[in-house]
C-alpha atoms as a PDB file:
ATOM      1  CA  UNK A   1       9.085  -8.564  40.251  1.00  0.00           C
ATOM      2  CA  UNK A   2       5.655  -6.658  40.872  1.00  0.00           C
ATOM      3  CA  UNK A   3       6.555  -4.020  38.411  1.00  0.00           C
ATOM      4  CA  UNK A   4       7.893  -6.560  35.959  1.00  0.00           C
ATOM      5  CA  UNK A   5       4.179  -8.295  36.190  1.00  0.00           C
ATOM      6  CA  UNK A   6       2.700  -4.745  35.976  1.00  0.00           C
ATOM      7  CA  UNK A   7       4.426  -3.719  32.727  1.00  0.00           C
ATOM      8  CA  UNK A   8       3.861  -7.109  31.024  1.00  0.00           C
ATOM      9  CA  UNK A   9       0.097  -7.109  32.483  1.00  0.00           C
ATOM     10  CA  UNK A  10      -0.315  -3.630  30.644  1.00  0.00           C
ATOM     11  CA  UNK A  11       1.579  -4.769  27.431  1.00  0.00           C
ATOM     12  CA  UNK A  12      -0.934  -7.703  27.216  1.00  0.00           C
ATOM     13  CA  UNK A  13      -3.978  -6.125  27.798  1.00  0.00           C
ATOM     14  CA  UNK A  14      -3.072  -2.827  25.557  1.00  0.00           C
ATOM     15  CA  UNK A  15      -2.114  -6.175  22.839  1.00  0.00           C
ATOM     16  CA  UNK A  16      -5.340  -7.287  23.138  1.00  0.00           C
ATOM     17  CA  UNK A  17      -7.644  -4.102  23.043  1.00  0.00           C
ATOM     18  CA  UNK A  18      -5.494  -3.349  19.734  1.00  0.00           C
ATOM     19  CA  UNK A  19      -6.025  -6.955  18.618  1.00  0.00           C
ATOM     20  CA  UNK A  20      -9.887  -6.552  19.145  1.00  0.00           C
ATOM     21  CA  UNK A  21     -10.318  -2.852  17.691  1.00  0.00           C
ATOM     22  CA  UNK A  22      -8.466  -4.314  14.696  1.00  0.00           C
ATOM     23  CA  UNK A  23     -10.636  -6.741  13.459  1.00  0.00           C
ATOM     24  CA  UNK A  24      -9.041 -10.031  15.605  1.00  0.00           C
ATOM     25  CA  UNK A  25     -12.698 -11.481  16.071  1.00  0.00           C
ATOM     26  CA  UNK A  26     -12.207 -13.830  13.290  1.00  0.00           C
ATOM     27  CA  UNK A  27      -9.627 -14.980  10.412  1.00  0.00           C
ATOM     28  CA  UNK A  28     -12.284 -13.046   8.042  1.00  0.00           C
ATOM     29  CA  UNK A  29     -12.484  -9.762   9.833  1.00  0.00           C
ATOM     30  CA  UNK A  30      -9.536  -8.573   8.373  1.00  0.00           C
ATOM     31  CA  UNK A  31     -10.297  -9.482   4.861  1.00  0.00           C
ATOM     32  CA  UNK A  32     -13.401  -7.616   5.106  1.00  0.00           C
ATOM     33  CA  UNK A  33     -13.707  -5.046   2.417  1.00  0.00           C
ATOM     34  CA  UNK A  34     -12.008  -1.426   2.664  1.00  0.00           C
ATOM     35  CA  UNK A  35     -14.764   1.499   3.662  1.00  0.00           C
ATOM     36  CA  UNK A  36     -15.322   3.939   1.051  1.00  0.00           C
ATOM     37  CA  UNK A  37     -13.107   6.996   2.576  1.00  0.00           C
ATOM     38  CA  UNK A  38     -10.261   4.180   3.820  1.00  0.00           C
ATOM     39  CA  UNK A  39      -6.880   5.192   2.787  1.00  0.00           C
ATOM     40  CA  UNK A  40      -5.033   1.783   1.365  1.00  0.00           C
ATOM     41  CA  UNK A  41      -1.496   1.791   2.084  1.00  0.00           C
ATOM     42  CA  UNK A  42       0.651   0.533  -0.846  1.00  0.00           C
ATOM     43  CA  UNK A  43       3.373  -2.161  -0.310  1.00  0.00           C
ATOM     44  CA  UNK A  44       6.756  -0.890   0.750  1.00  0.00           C
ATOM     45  CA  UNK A  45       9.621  -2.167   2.082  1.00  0.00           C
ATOM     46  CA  UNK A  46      12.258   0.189   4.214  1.00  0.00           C
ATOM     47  CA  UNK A  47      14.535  -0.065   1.362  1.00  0.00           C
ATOM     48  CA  UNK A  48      12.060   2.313  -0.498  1.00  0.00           C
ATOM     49  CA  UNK A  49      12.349   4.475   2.178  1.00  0.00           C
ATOM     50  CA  UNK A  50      15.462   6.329   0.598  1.00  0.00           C
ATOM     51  CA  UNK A  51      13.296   7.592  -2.220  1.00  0.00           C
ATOM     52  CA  UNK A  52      10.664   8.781  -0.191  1.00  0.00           C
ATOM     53  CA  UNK A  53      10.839  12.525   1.361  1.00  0.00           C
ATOM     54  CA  UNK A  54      11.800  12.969   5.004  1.00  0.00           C
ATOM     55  CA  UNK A  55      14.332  11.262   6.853  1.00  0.00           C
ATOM     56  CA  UNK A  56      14.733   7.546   6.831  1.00  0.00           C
ATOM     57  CA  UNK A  57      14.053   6.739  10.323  1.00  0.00           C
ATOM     58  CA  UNK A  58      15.716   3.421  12.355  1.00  0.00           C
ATOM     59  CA  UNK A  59      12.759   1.697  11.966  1.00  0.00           C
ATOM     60  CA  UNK A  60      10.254   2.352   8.634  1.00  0.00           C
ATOM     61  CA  UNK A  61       6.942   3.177  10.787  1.00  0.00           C
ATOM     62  CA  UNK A  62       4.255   3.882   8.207  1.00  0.00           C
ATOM     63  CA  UNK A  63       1.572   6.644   9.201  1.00  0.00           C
ATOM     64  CA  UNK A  64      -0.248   5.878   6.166  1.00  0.00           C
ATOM     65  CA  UNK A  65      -0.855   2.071   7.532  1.00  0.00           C
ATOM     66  CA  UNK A  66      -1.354   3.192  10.882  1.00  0.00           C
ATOM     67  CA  UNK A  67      -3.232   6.562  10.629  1.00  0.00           C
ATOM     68  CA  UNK A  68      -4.696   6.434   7.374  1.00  0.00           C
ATOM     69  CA  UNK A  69      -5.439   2.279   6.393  1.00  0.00           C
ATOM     70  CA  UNK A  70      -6.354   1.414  10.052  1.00  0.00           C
ATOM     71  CA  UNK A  71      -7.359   4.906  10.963  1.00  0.00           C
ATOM     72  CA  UNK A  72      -5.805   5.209  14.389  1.00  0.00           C
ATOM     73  CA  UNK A  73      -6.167   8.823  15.917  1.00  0.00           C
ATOM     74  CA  UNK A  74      -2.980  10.543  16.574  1.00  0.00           C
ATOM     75  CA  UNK A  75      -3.704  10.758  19.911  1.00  0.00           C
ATOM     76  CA  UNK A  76      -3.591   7.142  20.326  1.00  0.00           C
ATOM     77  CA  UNK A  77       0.249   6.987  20.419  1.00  0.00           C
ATOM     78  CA  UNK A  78       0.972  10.504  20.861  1.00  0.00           C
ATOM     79  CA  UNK A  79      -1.426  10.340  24.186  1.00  0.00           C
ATOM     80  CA  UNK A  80       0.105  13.413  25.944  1.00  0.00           C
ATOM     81  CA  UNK A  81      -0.590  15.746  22.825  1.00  0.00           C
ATOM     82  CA  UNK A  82      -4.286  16.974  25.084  1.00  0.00           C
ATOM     83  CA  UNK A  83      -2.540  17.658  27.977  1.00  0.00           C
ATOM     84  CA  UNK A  84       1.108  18.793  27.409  1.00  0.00           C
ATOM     85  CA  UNK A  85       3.047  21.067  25.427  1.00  0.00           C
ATOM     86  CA  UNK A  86       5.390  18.420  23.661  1.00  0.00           C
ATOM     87  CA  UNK A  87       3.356  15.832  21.195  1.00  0.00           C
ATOM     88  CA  UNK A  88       5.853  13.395  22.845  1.00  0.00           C
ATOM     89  CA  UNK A  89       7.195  10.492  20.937  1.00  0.00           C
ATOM     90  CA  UNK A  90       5.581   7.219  21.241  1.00  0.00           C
ATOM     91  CA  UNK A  91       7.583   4.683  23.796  1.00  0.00           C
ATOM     92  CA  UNK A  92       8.472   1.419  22.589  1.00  0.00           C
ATOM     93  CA  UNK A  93       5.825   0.305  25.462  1.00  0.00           C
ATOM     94  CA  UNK A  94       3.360   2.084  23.512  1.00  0.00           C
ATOM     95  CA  UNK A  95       4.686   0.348  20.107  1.00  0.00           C
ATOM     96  CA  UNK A  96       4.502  -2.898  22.089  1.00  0.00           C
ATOM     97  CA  UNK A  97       0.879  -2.387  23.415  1.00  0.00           C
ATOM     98  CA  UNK A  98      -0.325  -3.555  20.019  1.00  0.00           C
ATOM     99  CA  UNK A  99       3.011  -5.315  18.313  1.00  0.00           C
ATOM    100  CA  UNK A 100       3.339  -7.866  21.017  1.00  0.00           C
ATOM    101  CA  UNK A 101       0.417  -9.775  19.190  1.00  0.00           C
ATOM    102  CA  UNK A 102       0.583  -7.959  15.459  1.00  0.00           C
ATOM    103  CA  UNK A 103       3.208  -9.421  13.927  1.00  0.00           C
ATOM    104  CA  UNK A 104       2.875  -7.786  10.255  1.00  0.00           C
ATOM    105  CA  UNK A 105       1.318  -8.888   7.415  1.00  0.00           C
ATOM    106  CA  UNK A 106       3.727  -8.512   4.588  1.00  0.00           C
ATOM    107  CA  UNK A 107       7.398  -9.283   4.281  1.00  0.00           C
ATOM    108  CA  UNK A 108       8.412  -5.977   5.010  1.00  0.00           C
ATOM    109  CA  UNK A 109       6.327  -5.200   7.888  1.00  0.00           C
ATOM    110  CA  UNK A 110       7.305  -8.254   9.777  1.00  0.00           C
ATOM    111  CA  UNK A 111      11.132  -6.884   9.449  1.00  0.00           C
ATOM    112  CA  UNK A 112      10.400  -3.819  10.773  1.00  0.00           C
ATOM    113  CA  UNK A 113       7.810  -5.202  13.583  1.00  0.00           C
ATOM    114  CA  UNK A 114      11.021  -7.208  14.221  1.00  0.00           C
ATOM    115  CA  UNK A 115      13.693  -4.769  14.712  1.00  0.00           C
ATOM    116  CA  UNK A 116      10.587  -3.360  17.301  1.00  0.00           C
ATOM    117  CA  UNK A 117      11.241  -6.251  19.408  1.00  0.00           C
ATOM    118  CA  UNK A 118      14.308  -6.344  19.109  1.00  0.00           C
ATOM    119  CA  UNK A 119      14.570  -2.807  20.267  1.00  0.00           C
ATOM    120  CA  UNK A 120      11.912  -3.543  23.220  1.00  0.00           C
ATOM    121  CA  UNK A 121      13.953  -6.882  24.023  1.00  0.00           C
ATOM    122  CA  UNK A 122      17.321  -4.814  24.480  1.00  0.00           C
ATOM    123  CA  UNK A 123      15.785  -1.436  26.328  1.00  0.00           C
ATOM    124  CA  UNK A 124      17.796  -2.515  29.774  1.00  0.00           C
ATOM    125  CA  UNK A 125      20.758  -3.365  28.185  1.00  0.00           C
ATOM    126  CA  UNK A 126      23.130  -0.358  27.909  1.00  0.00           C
ATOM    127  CA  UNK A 127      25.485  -2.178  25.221  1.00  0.00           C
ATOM    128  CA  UNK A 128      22.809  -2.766  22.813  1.00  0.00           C
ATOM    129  CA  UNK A 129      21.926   0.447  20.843  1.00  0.00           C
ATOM    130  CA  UNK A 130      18.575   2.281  21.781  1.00  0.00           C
ATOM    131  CA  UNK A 131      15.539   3.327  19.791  1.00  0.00           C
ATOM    132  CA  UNK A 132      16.140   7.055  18.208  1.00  0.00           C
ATOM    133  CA  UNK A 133      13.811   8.355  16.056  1.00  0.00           C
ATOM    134  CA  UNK A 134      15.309  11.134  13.672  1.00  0.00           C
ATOM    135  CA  UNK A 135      12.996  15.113  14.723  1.00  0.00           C
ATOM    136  CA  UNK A 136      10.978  16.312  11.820  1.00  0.00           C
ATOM    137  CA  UNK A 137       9.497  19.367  13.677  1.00  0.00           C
ATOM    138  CA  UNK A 138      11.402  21.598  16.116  1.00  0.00           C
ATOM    139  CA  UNK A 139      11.183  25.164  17.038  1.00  0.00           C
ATOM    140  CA  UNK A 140      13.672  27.425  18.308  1.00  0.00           C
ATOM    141  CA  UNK A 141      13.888  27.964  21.991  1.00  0.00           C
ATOM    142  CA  UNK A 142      12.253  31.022  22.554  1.00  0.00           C
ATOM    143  CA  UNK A 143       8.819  30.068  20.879  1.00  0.00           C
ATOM    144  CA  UNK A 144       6.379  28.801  23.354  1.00  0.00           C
ATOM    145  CA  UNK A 145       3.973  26.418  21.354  1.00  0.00           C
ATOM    146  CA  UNK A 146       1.517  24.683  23.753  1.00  0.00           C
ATOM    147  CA  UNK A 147       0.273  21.529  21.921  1.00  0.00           C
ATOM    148  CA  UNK A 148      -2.621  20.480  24.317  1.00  0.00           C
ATOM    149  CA  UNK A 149      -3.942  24.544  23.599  1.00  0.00           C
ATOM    150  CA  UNK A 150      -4.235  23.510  19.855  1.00  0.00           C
ATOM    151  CA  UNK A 151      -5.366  20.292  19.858  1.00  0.00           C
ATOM    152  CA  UNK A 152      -8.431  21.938  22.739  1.00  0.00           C
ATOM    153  CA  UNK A 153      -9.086  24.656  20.135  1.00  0.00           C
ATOM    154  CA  UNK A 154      -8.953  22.786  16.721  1.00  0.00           C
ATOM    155  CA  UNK A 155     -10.438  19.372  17.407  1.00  0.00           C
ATOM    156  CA  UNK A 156      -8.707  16.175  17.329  1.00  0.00           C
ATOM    157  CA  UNK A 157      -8.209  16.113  13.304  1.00  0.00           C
ATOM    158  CA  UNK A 158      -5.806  19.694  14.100  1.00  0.00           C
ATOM    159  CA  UNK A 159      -2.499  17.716  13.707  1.00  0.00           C
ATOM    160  CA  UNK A 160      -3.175  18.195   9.955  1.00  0.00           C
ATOM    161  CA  UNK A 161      -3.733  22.037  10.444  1.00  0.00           C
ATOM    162  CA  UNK A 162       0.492  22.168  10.896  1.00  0.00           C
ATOM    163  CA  UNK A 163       1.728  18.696   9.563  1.00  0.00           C
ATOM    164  CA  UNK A 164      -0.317  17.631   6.530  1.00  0.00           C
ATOM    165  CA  UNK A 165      -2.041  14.628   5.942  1.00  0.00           C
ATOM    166  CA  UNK A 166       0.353  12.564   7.576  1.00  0.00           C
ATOM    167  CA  UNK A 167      -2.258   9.636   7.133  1.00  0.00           C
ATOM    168  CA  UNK A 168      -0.847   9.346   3.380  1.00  0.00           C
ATOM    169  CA  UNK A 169       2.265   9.591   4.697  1.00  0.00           C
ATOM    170  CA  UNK A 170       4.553   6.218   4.165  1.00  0.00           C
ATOM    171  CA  UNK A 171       7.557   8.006   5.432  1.00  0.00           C
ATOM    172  CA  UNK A 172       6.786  11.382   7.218  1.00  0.00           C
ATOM    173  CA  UNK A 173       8.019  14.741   6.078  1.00  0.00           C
ATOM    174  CA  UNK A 174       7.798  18.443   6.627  1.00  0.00           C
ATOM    175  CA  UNK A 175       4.620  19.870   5.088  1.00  0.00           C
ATOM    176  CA  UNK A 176       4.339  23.330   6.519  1.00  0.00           C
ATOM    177  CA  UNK A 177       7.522  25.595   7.437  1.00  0.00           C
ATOM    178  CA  UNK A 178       6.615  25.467  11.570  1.00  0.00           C
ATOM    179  CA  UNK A 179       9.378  26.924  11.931  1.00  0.00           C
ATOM    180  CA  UNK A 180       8.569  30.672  10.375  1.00  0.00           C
ATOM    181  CA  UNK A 181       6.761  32.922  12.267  1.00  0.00           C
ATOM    182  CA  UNK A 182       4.822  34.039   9.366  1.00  0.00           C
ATOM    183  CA  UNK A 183       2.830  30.235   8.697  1.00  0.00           C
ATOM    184  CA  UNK A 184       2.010  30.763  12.732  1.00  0.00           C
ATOM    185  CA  UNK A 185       0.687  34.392  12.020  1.00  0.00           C
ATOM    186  CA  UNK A 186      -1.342  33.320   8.655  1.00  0.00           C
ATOM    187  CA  UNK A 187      -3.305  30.759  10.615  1.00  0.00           C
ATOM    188  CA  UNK A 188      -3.441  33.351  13.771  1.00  0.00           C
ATOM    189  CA  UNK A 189      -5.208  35.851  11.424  1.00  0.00           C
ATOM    190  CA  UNK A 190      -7.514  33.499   9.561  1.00  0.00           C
ATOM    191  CA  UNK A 191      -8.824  32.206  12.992  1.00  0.00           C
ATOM    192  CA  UNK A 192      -8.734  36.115  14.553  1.00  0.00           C
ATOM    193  CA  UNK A 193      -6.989  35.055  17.310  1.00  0.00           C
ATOM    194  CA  UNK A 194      -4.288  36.244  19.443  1.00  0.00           C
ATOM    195  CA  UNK A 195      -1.135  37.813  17.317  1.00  0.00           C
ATOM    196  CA  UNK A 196       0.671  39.481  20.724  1.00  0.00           C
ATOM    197  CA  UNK A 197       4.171  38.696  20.697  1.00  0.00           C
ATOM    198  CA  UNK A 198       3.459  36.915  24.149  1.00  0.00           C
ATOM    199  CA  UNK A 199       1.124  34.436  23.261  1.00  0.00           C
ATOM    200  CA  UNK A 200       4.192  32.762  21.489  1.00  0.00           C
ATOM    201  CA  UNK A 201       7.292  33.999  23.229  1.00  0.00           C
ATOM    202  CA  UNK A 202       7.582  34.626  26.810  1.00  0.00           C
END
């Protein structure tokens, strides 16, 4: 029951620091006009997520409403990106840190904020079908690419360095080709840092 009360204690408060950094101070704060270098996220519903590049995913999560219109850093949901090889993929806690008070403010948001919940409401229930999110990136097994050592050496904004500018992104996609040894190489030799073969496979 403790644990319960500690999960739904973090959900809340992660709800409201989301509902506070977002403008929730007042019914104008979100109507408050766009910044100059603010991306502006065009209306889309996951039906128009067929016709966009990359694969559709179970639920239509828009980086370009998230990262680029509300301009929350990657490292925000992907939080173990500093520290750890793996980027990770965002838990449905994490979803639900802000979504158990945002409910959408379109049509089409609210349907996918929904299937969220419903994902989050049917996590312990192994007859209901899970959350799985449909890889963009992945290298072969025998390359070594440490995340956190990037991310330490390029800044926060280094996401962009491999994956584009995933904040005008409505449905992600692959930019760069991560996967050949010769993009990792390029940006190895424009940076004159290490090329050893052991720096990437060991």
């Amino acid at each position: 029951m403790r644990k319960l009360a500690f999960v739904v204690g973090g959900v809340a408060a992660g709800g409201l620091a989301a509902l506070l950094a977002f403008g929730g101070a007042g019914p104008h704060a979100q109507q408050a006009p766009s910044k100059a270098d603010s991306t502006f996220a065009s209306t889309l519903h996951a039906g128009d997520s067929a016709s966009l590049r990359g694969p559709r995913q179970p639920i239509f999560f828009r980086h370009d409403i998230h990262a680029g219109q509300y301009k929350i850093q990657c490292q925000y949901c992907h939080y173990s990106v500093s520290v750890s090889n793996e980027p990770g993929i965002p838990s449905l806690q994490t979803c639900m840190g802000c979504h158990m008070v945002i409910s959408g403010s379109d049509s089409g948001g609210k349907t996918e904020i929904k299937k969220l919940r419903q994902f989050w409401a049917d996590k312990t229930d192994p007859a209901k079908p899970h959350l799985e999110w449909s890889r963009i990136h992945a290298l072969a097994r025998h390359v070594h690419f440490p995340h956190s050592r990037h991310i330490q050496a390029l800044g926060p904004n280094a996401c962009s360095t491999c994956h584009g500018d995933v904040a005008r992104m409505p449905q992600v996609f692959k930019v760069n080709n991560v996967t050949n040894m010769g993009f990792c190489i390029t940006c190895h030799t424009e940076r004159k840092v290490n090329r050893d073969c052991t720096a990437c496979h060991y």
